[in-house]
N, C-alpha and C. Protein backbone atom coordinates (compact mmCIF):
# COMPACT_ATOMS: atom_id res chain seq x y z
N UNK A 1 -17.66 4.23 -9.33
CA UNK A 1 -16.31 3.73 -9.05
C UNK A 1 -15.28 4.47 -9.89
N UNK A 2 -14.18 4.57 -9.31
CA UNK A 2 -13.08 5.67 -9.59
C UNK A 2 -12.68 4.81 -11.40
N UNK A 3 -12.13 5.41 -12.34
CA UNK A 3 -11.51 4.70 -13.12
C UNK A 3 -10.26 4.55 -12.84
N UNK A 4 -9.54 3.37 -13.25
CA UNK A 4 -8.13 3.20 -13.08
C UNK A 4 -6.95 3.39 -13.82
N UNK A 5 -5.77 3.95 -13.58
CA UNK A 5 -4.99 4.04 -14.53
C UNK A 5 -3.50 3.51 -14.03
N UNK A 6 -2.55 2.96 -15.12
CA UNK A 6 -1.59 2.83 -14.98
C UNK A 6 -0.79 4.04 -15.61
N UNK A 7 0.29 4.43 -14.74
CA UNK A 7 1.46 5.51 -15.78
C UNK A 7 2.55 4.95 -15.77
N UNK A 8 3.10 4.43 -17.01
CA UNK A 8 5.07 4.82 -17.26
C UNK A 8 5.34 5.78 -18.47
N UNK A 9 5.99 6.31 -17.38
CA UNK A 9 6.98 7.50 -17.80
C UNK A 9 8.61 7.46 -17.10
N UNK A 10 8.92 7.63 -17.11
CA UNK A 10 10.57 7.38 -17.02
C UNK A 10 11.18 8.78 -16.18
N UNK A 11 10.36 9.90 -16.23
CA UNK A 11 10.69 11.26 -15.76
C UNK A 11 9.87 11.33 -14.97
N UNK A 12 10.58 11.15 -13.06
CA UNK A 12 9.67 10.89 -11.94
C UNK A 12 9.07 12.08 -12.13
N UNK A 13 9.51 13.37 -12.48
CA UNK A 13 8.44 14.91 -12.47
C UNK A 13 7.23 15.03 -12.91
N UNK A 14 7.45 14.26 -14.45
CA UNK A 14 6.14 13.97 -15.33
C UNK A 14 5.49 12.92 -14.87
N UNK A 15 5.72 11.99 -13.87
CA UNK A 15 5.12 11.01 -13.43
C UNK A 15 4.20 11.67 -12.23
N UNK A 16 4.72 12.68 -11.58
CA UNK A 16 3.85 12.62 -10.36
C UNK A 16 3.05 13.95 -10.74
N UNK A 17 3.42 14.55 -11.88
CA UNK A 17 2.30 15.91 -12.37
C UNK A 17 0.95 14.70 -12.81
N UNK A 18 1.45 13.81 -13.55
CA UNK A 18 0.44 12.89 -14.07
C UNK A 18 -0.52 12.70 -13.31
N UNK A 19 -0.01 12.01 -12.31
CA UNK A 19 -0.56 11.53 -11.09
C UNK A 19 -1.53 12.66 -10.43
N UNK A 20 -1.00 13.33 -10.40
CA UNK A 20 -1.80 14.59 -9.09
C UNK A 20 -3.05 15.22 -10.36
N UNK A 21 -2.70 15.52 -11.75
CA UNK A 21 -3.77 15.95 -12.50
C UNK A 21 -5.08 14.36 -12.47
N UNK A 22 -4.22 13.39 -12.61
CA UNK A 22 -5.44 12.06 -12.65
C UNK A 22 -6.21 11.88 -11.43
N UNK A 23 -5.66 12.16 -10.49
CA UNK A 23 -6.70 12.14 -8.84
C UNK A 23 -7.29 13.98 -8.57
N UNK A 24 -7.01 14.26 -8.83
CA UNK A 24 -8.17 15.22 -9.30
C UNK A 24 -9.13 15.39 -10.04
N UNK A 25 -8.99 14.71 -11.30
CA UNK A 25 -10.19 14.57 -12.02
C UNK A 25 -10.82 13.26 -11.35
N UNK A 26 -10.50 12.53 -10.34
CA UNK A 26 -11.25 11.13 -9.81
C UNK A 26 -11.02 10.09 -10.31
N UNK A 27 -9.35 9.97 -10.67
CA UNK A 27 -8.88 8.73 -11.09
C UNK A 27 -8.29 7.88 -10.06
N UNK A 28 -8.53 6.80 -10.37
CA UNK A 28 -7.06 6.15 -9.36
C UNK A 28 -5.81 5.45 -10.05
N UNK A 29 -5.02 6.81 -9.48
CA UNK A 29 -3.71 5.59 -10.23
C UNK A 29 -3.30 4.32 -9.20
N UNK A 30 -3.07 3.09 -10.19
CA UNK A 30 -3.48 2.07 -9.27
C UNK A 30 -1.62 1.22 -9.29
N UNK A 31 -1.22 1.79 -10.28
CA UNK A 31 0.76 1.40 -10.35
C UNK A 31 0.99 2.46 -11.15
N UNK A 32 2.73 2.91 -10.78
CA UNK A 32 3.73 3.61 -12.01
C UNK A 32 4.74 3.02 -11.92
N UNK A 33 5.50 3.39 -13.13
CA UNK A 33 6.75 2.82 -13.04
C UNK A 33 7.48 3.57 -13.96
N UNK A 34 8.66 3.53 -14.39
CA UNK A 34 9.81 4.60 -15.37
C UNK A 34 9.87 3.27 -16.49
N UNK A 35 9.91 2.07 -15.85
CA UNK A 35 10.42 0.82 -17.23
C UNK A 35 8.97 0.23 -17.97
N UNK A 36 9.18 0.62 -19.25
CA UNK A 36 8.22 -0.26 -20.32
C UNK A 36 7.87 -1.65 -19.61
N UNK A 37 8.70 -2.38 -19.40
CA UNK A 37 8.35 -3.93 -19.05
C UNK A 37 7.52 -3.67 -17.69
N UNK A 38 7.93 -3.18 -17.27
CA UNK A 38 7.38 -3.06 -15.66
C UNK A 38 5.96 -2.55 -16.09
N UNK A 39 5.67 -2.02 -17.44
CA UNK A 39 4.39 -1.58 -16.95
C UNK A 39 3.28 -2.55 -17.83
N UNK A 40 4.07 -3.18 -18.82
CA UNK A 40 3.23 -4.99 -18.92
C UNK A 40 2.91 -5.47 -18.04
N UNK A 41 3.92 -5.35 -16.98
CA UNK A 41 3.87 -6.47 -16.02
C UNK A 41 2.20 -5.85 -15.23
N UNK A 42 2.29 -4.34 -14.58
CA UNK A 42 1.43 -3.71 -13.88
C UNK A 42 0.08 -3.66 -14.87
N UNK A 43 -0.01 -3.68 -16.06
CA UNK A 43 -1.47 -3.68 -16.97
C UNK A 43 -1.64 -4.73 -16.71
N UNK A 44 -1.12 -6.73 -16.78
CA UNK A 44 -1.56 -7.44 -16.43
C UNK A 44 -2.28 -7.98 -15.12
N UNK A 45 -1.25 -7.02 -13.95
CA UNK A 45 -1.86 -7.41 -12.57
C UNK A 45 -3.04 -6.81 -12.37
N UNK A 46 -3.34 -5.25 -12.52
CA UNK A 46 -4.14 -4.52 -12.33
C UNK A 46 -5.65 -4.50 -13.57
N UNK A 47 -5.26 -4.73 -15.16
CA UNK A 47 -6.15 -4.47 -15.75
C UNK A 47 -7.21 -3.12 -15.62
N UNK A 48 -6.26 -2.32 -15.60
CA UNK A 48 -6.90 -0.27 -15.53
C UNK A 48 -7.19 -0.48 -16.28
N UNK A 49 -8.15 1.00 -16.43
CA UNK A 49 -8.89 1.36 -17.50
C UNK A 49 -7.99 1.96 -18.64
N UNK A 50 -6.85 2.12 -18.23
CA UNK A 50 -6.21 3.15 -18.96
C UNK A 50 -4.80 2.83 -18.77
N UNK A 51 -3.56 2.80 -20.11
CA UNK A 51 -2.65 2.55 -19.55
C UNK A 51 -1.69 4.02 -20.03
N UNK A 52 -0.73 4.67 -19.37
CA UNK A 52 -0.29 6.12 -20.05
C UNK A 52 1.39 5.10 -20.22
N UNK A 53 1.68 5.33 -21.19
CA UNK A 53 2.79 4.88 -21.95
C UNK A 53 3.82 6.31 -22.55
N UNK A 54 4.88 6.35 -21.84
CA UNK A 54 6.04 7.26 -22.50
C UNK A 54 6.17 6.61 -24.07
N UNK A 55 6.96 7.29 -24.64
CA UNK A 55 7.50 6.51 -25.64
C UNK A 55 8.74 5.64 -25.72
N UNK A 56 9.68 6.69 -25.00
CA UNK A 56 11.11 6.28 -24.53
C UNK A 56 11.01 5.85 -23.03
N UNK A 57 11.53 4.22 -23.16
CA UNK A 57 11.68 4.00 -21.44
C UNK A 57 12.72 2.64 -21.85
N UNK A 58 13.50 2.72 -20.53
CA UNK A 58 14.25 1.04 -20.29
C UNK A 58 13.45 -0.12 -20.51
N UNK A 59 13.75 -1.31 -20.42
CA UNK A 59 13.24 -2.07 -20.59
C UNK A 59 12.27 -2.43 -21.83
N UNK A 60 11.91 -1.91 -22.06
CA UNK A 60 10.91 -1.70 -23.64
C UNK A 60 10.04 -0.30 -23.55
N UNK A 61 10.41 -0.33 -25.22
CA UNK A 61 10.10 1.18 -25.00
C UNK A 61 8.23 1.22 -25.22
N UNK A 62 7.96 2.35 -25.33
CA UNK A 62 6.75 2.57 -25.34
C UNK A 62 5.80 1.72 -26.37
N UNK A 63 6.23 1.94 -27.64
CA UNK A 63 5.54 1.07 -28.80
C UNK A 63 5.31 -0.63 -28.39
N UNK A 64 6.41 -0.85 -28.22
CA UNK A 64 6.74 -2.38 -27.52
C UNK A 64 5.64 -2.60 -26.65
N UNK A 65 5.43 -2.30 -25.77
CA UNK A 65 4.47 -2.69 -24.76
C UNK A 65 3.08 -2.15 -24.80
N UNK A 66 3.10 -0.97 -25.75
CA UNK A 66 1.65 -0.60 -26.28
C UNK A 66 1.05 -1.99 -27.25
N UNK A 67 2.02 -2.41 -27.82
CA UNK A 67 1.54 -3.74 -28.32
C UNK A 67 0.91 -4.61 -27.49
N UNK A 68 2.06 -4.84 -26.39
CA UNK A 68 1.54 -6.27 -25.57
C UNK A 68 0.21 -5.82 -24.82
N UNK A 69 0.57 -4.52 -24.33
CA UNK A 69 -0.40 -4.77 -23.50
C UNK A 69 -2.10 -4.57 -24.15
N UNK A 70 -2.01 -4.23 -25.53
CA UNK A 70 -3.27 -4.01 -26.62
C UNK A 70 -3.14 -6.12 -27.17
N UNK A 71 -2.53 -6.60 -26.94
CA UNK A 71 -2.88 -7.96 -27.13
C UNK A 71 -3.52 -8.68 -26.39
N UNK A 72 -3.58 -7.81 -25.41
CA UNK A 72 -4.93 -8.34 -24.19
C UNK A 72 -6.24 -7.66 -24.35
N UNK A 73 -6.24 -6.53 -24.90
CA UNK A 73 -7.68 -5.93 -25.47
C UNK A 73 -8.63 -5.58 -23.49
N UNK A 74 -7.47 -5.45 -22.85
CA UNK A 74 -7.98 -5.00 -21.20
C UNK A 74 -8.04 -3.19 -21.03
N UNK A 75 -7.23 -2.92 -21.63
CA UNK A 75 -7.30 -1.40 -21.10
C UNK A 75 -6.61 -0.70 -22.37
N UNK A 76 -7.84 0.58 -22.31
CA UNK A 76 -7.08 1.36 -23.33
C UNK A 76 -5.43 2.10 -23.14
N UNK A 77 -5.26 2.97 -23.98
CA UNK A 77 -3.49 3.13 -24.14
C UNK A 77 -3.52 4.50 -24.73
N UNK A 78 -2.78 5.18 -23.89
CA UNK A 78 -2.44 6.24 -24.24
C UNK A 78 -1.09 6.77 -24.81
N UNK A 79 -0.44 6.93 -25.34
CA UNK A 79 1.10 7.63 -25.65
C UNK A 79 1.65 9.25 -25.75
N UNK A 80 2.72 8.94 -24.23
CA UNK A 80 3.32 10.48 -24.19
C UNK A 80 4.43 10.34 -25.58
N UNK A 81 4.69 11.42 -25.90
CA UNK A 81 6.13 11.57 -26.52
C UNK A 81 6.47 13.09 -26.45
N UNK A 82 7.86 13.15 -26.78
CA UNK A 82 8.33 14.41 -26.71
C UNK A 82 8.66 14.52 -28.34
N UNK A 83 8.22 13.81 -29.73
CA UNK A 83 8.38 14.04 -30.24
C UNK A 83 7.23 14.21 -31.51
N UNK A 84 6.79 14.91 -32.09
CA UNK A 84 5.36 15.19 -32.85
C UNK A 84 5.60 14.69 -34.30
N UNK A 85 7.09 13.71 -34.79
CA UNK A 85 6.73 13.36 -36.14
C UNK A 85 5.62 12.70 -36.38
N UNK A 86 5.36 12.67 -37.64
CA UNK A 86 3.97 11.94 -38.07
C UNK A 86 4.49 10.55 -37.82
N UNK A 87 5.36 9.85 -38.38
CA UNK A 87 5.97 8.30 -38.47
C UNK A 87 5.68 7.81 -36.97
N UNK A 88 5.60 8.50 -35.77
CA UNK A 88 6.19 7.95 -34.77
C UNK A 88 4.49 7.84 -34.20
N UNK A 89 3.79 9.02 -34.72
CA UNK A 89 2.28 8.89 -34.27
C UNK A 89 1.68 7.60 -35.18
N UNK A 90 2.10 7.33 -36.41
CA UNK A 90 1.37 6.53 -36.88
C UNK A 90 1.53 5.30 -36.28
N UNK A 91 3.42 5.07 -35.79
CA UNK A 91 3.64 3.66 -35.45
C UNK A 91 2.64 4.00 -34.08
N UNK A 92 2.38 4.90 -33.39
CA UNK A 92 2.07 4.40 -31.95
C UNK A 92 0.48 3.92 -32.72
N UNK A 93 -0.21 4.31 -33.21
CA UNK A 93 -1.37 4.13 -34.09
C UNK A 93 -1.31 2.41 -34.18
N UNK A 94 -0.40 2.48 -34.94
CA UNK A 94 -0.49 0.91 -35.45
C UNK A 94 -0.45 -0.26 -34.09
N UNK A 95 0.58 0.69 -32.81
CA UNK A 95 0.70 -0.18 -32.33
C UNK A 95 -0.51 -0.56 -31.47
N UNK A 96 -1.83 0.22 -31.47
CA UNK A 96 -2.68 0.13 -30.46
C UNK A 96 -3.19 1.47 -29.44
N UNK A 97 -2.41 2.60 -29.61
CA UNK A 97 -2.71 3.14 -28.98
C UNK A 97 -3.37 3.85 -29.65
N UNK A 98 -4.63 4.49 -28.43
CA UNK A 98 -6.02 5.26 -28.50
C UNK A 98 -5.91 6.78 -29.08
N UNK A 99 -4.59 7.11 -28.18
CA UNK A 99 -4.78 8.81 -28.58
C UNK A 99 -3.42 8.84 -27.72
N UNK A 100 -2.79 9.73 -28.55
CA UNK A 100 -1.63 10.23 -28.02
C UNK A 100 -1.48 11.80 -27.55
N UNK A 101 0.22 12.20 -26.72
CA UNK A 101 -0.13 13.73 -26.10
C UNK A 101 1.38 14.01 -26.31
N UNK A 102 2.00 15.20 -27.17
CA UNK A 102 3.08 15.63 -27.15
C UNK A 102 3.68 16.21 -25.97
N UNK A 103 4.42 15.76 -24.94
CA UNK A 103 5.41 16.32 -24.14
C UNK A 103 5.92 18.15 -24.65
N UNK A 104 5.88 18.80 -23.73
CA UNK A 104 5.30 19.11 -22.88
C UNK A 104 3.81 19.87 -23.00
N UNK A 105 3.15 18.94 -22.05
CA UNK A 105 1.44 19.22 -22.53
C UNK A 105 0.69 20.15 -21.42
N UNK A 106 -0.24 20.54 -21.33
CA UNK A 106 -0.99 21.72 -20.40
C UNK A 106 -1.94 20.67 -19.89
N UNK A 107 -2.36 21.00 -18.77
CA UNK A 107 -2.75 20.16 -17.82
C UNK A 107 -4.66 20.09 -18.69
N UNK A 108 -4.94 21.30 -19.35
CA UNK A 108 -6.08 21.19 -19.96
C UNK A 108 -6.42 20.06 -21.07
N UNK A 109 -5.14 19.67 -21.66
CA UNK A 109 -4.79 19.05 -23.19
C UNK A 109 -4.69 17.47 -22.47
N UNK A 110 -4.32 16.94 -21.53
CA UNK A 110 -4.33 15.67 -20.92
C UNK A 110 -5.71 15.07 -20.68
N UNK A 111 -6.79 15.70 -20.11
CA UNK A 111 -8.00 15.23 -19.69
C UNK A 111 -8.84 14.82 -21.31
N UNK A 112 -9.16 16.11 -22.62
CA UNK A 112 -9.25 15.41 -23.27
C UNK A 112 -8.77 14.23 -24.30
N UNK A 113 -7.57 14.25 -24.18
CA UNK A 113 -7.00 13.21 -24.60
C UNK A 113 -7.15 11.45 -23.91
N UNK A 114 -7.59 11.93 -22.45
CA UNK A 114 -7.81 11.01 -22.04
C UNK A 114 -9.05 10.06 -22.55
N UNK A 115 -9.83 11.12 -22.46
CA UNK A 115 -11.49 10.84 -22.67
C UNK A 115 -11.23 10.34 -23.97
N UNK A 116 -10.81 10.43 -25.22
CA UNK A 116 -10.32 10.19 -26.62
C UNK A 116 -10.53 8.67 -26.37
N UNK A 117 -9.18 8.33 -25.71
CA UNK A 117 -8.33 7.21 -25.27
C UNK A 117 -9.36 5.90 -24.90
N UNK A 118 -10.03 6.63 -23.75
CA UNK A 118 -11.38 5.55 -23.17
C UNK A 118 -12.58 5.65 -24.16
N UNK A 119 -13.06 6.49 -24.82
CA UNK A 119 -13.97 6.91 -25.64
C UNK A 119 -13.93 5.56 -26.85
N UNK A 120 -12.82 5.52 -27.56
CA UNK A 120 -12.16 4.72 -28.47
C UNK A 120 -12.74 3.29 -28.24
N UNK A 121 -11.84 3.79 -27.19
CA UNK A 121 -11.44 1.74 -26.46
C UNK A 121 -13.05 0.94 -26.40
N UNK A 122 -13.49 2.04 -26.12
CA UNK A 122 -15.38 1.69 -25.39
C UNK A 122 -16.14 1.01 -26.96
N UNK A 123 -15.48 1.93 -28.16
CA UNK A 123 -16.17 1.57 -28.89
C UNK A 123 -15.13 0.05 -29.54
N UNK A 124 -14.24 0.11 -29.46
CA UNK A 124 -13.27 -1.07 -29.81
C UNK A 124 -14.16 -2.12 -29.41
N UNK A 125 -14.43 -2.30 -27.84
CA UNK A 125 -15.18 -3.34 -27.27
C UNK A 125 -16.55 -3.62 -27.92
N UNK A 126 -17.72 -2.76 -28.01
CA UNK A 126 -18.24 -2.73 -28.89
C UNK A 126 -18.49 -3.37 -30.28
N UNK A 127 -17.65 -2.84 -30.85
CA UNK A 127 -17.58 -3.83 -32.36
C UNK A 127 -17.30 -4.99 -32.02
N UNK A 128 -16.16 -5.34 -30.64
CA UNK A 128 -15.65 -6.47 -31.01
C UNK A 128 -16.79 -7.09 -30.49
N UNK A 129 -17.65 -6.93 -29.49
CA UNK A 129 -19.11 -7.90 -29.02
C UNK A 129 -19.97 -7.78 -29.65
N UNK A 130 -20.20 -7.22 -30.97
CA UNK A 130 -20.77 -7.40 -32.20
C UNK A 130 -20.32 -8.55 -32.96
N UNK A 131 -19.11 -8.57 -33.37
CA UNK A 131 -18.36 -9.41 -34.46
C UNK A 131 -18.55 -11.21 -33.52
N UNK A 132 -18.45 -10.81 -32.14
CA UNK A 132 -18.19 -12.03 -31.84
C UNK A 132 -19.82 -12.64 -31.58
N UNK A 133 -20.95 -11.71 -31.63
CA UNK A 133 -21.99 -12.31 -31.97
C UNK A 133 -22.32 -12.89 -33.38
N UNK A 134 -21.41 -12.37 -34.27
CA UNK A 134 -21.92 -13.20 -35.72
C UNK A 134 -21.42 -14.81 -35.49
N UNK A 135 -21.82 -15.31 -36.71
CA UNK A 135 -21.24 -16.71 -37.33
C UNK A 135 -20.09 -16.40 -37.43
N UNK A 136 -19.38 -17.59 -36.83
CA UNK A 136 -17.70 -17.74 -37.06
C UNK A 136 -17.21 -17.48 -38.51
N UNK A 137 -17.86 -17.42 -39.38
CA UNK A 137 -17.16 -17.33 -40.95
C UNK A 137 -17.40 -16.23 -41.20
N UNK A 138 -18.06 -14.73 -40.10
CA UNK A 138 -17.83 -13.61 -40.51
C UNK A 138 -17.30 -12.99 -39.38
N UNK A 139 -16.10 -13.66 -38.87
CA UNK A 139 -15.71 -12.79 -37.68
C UNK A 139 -13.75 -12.90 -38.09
N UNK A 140 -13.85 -13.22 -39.44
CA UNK A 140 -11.99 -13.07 -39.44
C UNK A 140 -11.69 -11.54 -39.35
N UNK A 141 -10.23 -11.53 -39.32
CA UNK A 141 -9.42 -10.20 -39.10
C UNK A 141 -9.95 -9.41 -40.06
N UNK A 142 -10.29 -9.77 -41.12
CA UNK A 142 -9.87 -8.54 -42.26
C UNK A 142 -11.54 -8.30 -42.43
N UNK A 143 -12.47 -9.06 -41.74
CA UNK A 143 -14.05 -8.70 -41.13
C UNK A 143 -13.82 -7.29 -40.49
N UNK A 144 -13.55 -7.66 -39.39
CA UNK A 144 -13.34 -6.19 -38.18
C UNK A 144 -12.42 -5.44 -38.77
N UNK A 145 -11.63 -5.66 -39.18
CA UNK A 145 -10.96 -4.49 -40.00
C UNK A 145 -11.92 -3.63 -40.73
N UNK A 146 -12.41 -3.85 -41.73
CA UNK A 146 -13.08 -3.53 -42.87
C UNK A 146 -14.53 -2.86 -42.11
N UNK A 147 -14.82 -3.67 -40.65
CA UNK A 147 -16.09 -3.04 -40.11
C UNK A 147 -15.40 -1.83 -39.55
N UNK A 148 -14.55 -1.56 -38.98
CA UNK A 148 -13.54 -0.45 -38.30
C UNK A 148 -13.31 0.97 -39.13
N UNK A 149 -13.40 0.26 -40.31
CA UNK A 149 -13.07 1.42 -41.42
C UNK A 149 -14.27 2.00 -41.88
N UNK A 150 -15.26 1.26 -42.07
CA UNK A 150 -16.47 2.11 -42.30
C UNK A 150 -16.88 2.79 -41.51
N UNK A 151 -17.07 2.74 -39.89
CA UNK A 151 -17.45 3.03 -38.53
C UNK A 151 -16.81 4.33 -38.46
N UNK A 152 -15.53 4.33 -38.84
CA UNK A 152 -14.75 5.43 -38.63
C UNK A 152 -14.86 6.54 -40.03
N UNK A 153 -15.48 5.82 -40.96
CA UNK A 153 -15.51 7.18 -41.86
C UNK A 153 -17.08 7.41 -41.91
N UNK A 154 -17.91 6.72 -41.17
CA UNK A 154 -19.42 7.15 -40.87
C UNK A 154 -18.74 7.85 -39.69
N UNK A 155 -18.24 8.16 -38.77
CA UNK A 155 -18.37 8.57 -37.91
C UNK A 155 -17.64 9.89 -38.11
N UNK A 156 -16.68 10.22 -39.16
CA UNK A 156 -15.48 11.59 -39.68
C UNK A 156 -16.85 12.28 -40.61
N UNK A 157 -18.03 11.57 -41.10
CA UNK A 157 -18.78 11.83 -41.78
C UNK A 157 -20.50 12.73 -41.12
N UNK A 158 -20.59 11.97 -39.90
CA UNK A 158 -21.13 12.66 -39.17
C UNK A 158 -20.73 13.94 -38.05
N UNK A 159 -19.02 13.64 -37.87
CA UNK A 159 -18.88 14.61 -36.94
C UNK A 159 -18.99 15.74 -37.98
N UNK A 160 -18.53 16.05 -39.14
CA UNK A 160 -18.36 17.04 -40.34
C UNK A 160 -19.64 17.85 -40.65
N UNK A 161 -20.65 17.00 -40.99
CA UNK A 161 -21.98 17.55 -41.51
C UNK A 161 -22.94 17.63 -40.45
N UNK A 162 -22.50 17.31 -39.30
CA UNK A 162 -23.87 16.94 -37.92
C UNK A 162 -23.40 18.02 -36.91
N UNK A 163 -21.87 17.84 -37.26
CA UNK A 163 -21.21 18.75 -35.50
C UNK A 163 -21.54 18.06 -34.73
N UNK A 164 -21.47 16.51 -34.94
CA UNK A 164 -21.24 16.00 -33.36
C UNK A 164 -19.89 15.53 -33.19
N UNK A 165 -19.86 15.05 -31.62
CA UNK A 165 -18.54 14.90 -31.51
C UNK A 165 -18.35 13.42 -31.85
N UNK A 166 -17.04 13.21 -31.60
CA UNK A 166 -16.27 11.16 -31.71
C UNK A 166 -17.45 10.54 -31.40
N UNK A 167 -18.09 10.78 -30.18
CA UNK A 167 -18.73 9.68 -28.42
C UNK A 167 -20.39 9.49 -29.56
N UNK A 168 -20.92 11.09 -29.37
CA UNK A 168 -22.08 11.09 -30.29
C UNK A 168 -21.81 10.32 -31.56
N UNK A 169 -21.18 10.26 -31.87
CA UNK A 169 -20.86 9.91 -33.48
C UNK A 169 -21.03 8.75 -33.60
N UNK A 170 -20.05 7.76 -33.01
CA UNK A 170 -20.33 6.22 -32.35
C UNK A 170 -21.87 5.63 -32.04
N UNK A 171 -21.93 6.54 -30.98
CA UNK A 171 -23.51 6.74 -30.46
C UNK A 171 -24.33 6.07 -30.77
N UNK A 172 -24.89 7.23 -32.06
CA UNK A 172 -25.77 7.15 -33.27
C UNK A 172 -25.79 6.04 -33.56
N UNK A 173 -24.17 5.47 -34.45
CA UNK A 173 -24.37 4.46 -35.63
C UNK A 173 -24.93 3.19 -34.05
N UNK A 174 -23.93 3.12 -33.08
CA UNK A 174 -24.51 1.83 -32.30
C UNK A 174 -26.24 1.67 -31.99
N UNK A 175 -26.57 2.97 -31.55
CA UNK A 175 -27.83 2.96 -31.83
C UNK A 175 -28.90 2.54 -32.67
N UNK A 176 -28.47 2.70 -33.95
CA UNK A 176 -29.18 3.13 -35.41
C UNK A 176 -29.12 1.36 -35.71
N UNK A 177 -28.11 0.83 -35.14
CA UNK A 177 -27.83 -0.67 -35.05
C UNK A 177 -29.07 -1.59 -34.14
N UNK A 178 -29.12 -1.01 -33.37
CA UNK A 178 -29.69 -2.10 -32.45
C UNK A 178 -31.43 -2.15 -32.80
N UNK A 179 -31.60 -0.20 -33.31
CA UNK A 179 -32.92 0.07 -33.30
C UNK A 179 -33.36 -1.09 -34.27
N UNK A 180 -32.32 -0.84 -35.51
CA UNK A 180 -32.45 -1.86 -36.72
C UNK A 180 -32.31 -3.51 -36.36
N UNK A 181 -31.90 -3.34 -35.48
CA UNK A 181 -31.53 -4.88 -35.79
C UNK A 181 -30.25 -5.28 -36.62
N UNK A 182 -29.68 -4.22 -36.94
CA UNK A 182 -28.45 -4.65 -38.10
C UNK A 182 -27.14 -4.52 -37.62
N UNK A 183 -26.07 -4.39 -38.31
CA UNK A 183 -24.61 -4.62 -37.76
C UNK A 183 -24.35 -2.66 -37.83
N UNK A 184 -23.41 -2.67 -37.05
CA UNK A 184 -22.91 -1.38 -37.15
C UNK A 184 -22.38 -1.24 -38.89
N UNK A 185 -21.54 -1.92 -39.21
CA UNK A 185 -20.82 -1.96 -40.49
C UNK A 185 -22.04 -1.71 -41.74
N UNK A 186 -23.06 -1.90 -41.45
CA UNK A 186 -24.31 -1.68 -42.25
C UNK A 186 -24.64 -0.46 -41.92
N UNK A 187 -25.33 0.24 -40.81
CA UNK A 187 -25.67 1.47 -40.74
C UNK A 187 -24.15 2.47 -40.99
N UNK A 188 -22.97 2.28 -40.88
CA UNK A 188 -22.01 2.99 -41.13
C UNK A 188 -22.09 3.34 -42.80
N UNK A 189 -22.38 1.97 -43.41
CA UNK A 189 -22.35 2.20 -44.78
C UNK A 189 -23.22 3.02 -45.30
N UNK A 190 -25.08 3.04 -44.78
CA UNK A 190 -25.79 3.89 -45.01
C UNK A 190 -25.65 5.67 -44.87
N UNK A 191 -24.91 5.61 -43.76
CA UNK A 191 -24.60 6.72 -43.04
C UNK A 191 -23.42 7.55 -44.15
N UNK A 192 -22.12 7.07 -44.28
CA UNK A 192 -21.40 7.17 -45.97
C UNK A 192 -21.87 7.45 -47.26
N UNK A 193 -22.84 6.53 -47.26
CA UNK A 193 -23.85 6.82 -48.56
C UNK A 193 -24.87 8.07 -48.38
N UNK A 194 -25.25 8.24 -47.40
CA UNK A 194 -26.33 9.64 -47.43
C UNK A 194 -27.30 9.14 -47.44
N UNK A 195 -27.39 7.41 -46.64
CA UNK A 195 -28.56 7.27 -47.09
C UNK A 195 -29.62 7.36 -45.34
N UNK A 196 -28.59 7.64 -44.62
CA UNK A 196 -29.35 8.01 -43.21
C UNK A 196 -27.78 8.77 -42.48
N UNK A 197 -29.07 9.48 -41.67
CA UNK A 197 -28.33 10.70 -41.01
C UNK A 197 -29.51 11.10 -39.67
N UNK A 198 -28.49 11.94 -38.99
CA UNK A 198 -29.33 12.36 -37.51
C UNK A 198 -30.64 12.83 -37.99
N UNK A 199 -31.74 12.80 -37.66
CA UNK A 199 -32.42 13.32 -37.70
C UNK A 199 -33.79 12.79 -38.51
N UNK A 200 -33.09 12.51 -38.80
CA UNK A 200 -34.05 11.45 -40.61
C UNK A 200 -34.62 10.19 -40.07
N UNK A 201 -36.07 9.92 -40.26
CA UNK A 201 -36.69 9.29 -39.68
C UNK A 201 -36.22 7.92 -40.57
């Protein structure tokens, strides 16, 4: 089945290049729109796999609704911008989004960014159907936080010394989890420590 995506962008040109590169690779775009709000509205009806977020739009801008629509934890989030400060990548960061793409981008630089975007999200879900299998007294915020942070520096830790990529990287530790029986946040820690790695029985 096709994956789904929503686009707002505000620049019908960049909207329908979007479009024509996403149904070629075998997407379906399933709504667009130019207004932020309008595309809350379209992530709620539709629930895509994917939502592509301008930064600048009417109605609410990009950050704004990268929030809302990451408060539903339904579809990952992508962010265009035309602008590459660090501040503006971090807020889109904070706000939820997966992976972002500086305006104006090459039709090569969109697909992996995409994959980033869903790649992420896949593992987001993940932890979170981990956490929500523990006991309620180990599933507060600053739990998954703290499991998020290890995951991600076992995983900056394996792509470095292993050469694998993000997807592999994840992979492993979910793997290395289940084989064990243990939490990801445990084999991440081992994995940090040096105390397991690919290959190592």
């Amino acid at each position: 089945m096709a994956r789904t995506v929503v686009i707002a962008e505000d620049e019908a040109i960049v909207r329908l290049d979007l479009r024509e590169i996403l149904e070629e690779n075998g997407f379906e775009v399933v709504g667009e729109t130019g207004r932020g709000d309008e595309a809350v509205a379209l992530a709620k009806q539709h629930e895509p796999d994917l939502v592509i977020l301008d930064i600048k739009m009417p109605g609410l801008d990009g950050l704004t609704a990268a929030r809302e629509i990451n408060a539903s934890r339904r579809s990952a989030v992508l962010i265009l911008t035309a602008f590459s400060q660090r501040n503006l990548i971090e807020e889109a960061r904070d706000a939820g989004a997966l992976a972002y793409l500086v305006k104006p981008f090459q039709q090569e630089e969109l697909m992996p960014a995409i994959e980033v975007a869903l790649g992420r999200f896949a593992e987001m879900q993940a932890l979170e159907a981990e956490n929500a299998s523990l006991s309620d007294d180990k599933r507060s915020l600053e739990e998954q936080l703290e499991t998020r942070r290890w995951v991600d520096r076992a995983k900056g830790k394996l792509m470095d010394e292993h050469q694998l990529s993000e997807s592999d990287a994840f992979s492993f530790i979910q793997q290395s989890a289940m084989n064990r029986r243990t939490t990801m946040r445990e084999v991440a820690k081992e994995v940090v420590e040096g105390t397991l790695a690919p290959g190592a029985a």
